[in-house]
C-alpha atoms as a PDB file:
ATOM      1  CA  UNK A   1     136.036 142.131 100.446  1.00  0.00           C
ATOM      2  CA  UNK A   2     136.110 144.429  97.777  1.00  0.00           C
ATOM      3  CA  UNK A   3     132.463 143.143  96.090  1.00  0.00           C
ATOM      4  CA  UNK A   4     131.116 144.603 100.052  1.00  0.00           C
ATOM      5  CA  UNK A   5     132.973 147.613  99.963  1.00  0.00           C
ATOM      6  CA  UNK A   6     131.335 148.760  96.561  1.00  0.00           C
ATOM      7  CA  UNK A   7     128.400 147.389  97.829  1.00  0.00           C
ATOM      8  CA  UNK A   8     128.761 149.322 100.684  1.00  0.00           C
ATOM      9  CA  UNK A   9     129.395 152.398  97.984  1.00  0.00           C
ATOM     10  CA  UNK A  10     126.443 151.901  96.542  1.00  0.00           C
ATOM     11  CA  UNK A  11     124.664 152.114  99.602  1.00  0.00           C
ATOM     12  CA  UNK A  12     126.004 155.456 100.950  1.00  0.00           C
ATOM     13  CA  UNK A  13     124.922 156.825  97.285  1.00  0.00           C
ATOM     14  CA  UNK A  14     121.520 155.596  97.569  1.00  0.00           C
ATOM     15  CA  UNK A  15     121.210 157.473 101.095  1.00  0.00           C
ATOM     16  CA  UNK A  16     122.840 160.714  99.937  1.00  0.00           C
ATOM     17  CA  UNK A  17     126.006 159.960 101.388  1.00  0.00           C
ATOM     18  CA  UNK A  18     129.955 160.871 100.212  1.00  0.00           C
ATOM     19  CA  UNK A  19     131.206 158.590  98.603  1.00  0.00           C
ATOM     20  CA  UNK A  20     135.214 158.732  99.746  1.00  0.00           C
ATOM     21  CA  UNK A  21     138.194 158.178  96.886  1.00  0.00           C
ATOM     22  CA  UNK A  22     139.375 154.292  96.942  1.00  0.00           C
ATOM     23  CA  UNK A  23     143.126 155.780  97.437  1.00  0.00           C
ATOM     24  CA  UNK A  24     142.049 157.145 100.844  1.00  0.00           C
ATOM     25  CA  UNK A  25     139.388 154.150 102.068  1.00  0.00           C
ATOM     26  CA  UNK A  26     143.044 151.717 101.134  1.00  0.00           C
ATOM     27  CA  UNK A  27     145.336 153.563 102.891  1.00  0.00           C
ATOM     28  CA  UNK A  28     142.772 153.925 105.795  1.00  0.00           C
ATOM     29  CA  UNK A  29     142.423 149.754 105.841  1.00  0.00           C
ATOM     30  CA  UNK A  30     145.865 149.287 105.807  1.00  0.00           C
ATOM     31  CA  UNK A  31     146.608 151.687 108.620  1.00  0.00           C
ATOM     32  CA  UNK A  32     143.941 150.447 111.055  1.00  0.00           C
ATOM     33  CA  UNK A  33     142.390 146.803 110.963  1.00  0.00           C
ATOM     34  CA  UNK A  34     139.397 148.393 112.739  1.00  0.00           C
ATOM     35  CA  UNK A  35     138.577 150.478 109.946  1.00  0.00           C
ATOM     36  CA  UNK A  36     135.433 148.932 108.658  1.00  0.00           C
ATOM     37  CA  UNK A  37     134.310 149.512 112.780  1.00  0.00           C
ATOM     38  CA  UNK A  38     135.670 152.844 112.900  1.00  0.00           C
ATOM     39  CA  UNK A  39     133.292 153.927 109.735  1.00  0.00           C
ATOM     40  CA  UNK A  40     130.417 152.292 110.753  1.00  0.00           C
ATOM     41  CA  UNK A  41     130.320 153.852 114.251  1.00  0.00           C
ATOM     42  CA  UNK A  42     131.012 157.289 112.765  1.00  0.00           C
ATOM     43  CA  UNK A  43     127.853 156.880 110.687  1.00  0.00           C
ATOM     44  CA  UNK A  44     126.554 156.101 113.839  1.00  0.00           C
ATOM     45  CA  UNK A  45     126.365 159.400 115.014  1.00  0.00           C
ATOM     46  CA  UNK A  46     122.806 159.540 117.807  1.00  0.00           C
ATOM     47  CA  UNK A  47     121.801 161.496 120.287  1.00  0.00           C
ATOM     48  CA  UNK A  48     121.346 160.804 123.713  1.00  0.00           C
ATOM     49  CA  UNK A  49     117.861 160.385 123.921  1.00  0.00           C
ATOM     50  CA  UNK A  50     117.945 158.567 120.910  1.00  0.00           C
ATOM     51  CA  UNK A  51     120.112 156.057 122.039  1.00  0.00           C
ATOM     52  CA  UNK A  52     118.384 155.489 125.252  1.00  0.00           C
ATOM     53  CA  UNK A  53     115.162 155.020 122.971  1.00  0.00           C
ATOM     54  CA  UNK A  54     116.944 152.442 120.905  1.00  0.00           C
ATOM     55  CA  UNK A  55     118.043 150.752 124.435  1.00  0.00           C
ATOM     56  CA  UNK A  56     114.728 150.543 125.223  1.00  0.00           C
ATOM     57  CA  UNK A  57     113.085 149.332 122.229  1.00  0.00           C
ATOM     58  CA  UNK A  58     116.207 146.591 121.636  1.00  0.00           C
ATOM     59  CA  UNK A  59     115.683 145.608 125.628  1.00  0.00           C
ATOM     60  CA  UNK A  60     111.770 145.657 126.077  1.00  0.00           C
ATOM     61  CA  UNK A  61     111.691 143.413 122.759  1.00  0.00           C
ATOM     62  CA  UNK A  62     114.136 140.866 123.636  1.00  0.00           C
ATOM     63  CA  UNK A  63     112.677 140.524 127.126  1.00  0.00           C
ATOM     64  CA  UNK A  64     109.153 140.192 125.032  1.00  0.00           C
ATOM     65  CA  UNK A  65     110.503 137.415 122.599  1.00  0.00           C
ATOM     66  CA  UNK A  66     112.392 135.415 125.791  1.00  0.00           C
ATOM     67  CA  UNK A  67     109.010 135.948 127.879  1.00  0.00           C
ATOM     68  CA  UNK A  68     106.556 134.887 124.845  1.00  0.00           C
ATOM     69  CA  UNK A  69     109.269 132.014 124.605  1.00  0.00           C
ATOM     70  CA  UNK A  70     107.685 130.292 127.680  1.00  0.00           C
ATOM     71  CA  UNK A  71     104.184 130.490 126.081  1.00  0.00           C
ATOM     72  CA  UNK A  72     105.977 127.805 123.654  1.00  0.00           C
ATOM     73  CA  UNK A  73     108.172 126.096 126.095  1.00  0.00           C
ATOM     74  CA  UNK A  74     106.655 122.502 125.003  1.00  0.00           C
ATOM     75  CA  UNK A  75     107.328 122.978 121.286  1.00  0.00           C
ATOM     76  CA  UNK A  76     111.758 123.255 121.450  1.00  0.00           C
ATOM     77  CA  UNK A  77     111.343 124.522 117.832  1.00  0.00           C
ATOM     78  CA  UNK A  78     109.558 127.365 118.037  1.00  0.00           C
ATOM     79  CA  UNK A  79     110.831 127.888 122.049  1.00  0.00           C
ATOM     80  CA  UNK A  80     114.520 128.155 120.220  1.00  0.00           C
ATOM     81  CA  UNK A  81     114.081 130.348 117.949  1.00  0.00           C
ATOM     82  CA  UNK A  82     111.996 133.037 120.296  1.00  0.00           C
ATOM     83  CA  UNK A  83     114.385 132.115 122.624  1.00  0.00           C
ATOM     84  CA  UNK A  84     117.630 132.918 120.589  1.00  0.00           C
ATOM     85  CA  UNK A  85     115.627 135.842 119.083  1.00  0.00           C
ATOM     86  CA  UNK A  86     115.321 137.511 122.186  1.00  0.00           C
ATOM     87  CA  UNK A  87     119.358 137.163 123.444  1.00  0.00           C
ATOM     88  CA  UNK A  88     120.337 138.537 119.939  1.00  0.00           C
ATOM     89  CA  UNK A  89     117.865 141.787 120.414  1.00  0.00           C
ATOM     90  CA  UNK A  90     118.998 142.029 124.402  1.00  0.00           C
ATOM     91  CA  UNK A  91     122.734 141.814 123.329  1.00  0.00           C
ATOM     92  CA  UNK A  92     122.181 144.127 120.524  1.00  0.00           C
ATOM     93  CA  UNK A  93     120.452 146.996 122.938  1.00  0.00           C
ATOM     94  CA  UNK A  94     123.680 147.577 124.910  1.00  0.00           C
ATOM     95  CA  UNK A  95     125.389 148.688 121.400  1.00  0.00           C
ATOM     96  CA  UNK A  96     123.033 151.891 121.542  1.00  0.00           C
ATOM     97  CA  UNK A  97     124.458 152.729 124.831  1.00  0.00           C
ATOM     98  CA  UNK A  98     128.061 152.340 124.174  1.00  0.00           C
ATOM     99  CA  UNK A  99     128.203 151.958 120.374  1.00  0.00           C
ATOM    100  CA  UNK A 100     129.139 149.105 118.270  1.00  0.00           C
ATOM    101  CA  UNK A 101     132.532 149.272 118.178  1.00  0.00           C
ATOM    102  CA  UNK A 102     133.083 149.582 121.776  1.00  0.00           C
ATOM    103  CA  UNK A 103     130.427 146.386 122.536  1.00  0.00           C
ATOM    104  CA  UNK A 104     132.897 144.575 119.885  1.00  0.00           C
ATOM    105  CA  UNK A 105     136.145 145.238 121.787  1.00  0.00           C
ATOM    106  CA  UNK A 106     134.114 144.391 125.166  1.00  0.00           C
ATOM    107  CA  UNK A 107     133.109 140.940 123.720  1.00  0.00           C
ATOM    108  CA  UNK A 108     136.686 140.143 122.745  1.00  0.00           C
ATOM    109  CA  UNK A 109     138.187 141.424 125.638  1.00  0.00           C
ATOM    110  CA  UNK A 110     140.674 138.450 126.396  1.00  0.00           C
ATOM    111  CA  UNK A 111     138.763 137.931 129.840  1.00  0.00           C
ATOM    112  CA  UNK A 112     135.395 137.188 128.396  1.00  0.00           C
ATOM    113  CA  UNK A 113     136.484 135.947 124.763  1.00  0.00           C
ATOM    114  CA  UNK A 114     135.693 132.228 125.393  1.00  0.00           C
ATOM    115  CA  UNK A 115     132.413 133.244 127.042  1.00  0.00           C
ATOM    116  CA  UNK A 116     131.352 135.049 123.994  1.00  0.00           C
ATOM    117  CA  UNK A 117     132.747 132.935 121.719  1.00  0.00           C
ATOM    118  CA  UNK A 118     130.259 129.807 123.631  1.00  0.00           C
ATOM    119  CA  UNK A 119     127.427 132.262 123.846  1.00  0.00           C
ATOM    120  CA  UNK A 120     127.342 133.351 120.122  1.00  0.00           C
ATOM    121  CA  UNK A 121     127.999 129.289 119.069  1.00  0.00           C
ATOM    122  CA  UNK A 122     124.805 127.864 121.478  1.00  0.00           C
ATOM    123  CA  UNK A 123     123.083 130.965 119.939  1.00  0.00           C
ATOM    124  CA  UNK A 124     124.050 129.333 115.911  1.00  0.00           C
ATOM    125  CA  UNK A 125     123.803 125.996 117.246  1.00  0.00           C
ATOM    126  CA  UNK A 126     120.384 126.269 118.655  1.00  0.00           C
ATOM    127  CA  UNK A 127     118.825 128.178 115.702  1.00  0.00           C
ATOM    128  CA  UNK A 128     120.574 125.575 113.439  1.00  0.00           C
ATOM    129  CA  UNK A 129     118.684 122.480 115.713  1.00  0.00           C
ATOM    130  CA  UNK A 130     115.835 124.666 114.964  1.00  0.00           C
ATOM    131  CA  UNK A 131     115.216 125.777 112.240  1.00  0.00           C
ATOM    132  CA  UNK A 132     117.199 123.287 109.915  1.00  0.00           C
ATOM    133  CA  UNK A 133     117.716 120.000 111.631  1.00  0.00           C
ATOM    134  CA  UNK A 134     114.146 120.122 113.522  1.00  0.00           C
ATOM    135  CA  UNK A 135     114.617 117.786 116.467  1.00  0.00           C
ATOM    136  CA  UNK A 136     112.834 118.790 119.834  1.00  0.00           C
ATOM    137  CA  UNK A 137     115.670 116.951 121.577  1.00  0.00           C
ATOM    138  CA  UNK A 138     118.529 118.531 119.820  1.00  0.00           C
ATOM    139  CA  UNK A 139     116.822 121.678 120.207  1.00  0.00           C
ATOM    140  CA  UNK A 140     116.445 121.255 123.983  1.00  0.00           C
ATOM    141  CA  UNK A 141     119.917 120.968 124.066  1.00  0.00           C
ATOM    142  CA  UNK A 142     121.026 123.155 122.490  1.00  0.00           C
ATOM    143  CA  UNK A 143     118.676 125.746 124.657  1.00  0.00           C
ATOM    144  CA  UNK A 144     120.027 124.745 127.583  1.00  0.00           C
ATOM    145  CA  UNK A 145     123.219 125.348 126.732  1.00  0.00           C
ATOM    146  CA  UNK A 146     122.756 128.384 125.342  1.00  0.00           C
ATOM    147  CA  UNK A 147     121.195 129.468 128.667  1.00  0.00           C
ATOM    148  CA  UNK A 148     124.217 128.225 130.511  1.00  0.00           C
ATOM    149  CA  UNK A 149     126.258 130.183 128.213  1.00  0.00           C
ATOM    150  CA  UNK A 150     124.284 133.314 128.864  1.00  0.00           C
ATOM    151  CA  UNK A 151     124.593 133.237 132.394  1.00  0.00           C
ATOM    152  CA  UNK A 152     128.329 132.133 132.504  1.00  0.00           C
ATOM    153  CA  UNK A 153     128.738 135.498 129.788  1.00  0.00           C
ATOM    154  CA  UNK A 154     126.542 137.645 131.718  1.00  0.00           C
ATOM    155  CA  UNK A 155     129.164 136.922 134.617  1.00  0.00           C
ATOM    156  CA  UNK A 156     131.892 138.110 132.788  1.00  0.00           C
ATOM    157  CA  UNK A 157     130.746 141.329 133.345  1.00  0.00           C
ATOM    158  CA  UNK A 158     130.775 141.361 137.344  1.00  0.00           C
ATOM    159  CA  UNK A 159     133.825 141.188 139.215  1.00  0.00           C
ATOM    160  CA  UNK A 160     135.184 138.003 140.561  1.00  0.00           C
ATOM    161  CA  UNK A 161     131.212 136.763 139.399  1.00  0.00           C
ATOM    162  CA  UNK A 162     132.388 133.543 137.337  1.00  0.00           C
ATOM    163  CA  UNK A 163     135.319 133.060 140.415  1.00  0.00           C
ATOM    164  CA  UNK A 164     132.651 132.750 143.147  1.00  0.00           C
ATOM    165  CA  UNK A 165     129.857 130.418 140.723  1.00  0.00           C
ATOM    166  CA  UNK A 166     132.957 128.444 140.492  1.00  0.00           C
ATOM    167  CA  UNK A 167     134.005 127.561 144.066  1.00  0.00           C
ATOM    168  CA  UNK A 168     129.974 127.581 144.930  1.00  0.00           C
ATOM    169  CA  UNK A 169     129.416 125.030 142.232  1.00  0.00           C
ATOM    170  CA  UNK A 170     132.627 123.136 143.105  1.00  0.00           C
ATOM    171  CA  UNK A 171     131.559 123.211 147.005  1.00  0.00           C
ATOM    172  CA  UNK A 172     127.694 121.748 146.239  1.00  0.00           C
ATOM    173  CA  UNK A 173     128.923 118.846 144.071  1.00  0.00           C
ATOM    174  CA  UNK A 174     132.125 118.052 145.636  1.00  0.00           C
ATOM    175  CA  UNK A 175     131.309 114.215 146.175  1.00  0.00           C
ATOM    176  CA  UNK A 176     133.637 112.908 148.878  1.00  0.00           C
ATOM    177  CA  UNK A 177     132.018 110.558 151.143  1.00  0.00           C
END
C-alpha cells in the first residue's frame, strides 16, 4: 500500500500537483476507508459538458467494440475479447455521469452486489479463456455467461426488473405435465 501511495506521489509531482504531508494523508486513511475514492474523485473535478463528452466517447466506443464483436462472432477468441472490451468501456461511461466513487457504491449496493460481483468474474473469466487458455469452447462459455450476467446486472437497475424475469422464466419452463 504504501509502495502505491508514493507512487501515487510521484505522479501528482510529475503533473504539477501538491503533494500533501504523510501525517495528514494517515490520519485521513484512518478516518475514512473511502479515502483513496474520496481523492481520486476530487481530482476528478469536470465540467458538465465535459462529462457528457466523456459519456459519449466511453458509450459510442463500447457499443463500437460489442457491434464489431459480431463481425468476429465465429472466431470466440477474438469475439471475447471485443466483446468484454466493449462492457468494460460501456460500464466505465456511466462513471463520467455520476463519478467514480458514486458508480463504486452503486455496484456494491447490497441489492446488486452478487450481480456485479458475476458480471465483473464472466468479464475476467472470459478474457482469461481468451486470451490465455485459447479454447473456442471455453471461450463460448464463458461469453455466454458473461452476457447472462450483463443482462441479469443491467436489471438490477430497474425496479422489480430481476422479480418479474424471474416468475416469467419460472412460468415458461415450469415442466409439470
Amino acid at each position: 500500500m504504501e509502495k502505491m501511495n508514493r507512487a501515487f506521489e510521484k505522479a501528482k509531482k510529475m503533473v504539477g500537483m501538491e503533494v500533501e504531508d504523510e501525517q495528514q494523508t494517515a490520519a485521513l486513511e484512518e478516518s475514512n476507508p473511502f479515502a483513496f475514492m474520496d481523492e481520486f474523485n476530487q481530482n476528478c473535478t469536470l465540467s458538465t459538458k465535459q462529462r457528457l463528452y466523456g459519456f459519449a466517447i466511453c458509450l459510442v466506443a463500447g457499443f463500437t467494440f460489442t457491434l464489431l464483436s459480431m463481425l468476429v462472432f465465429f472466431n470466440p477468441i477474438k469475439f471475447g475479447i471485443a466483446f468484454t472490451l466493449g462492457n468494460l468501456l460501456s460500464l466505465g461511461s456511466t462513471a463520467f455521469l455520476i463519478g467514480p466513487k458514486r458508480q463504486l457504491t452503486m455496484m456494491l449496493d447490497p441489492v446488486r452486489i452478487y450481480a456485479t460481483a458475476i458480471y465483473l468474474a464472466s468479464m475476467i473469466i472470459a478474457l482469461f479463456c481468451a486470451l490465455y487458455v485459447r479454447n473456442k469452447l471455453l471461450t463460448l462459455l464463458a461469453i455466454i455467461l458473461e452476457f447472462g450476467a450483463l443482462i441479469w446486472y443491467s436489471l438490477s437497475y430497474i425496479p422489480f426488473a430481476r422479480t418479474m424475469v424471474s416468475k416469467i422464466m419460472g412460468a415458461c419452463f415450469d415442466t409439470d405435465f
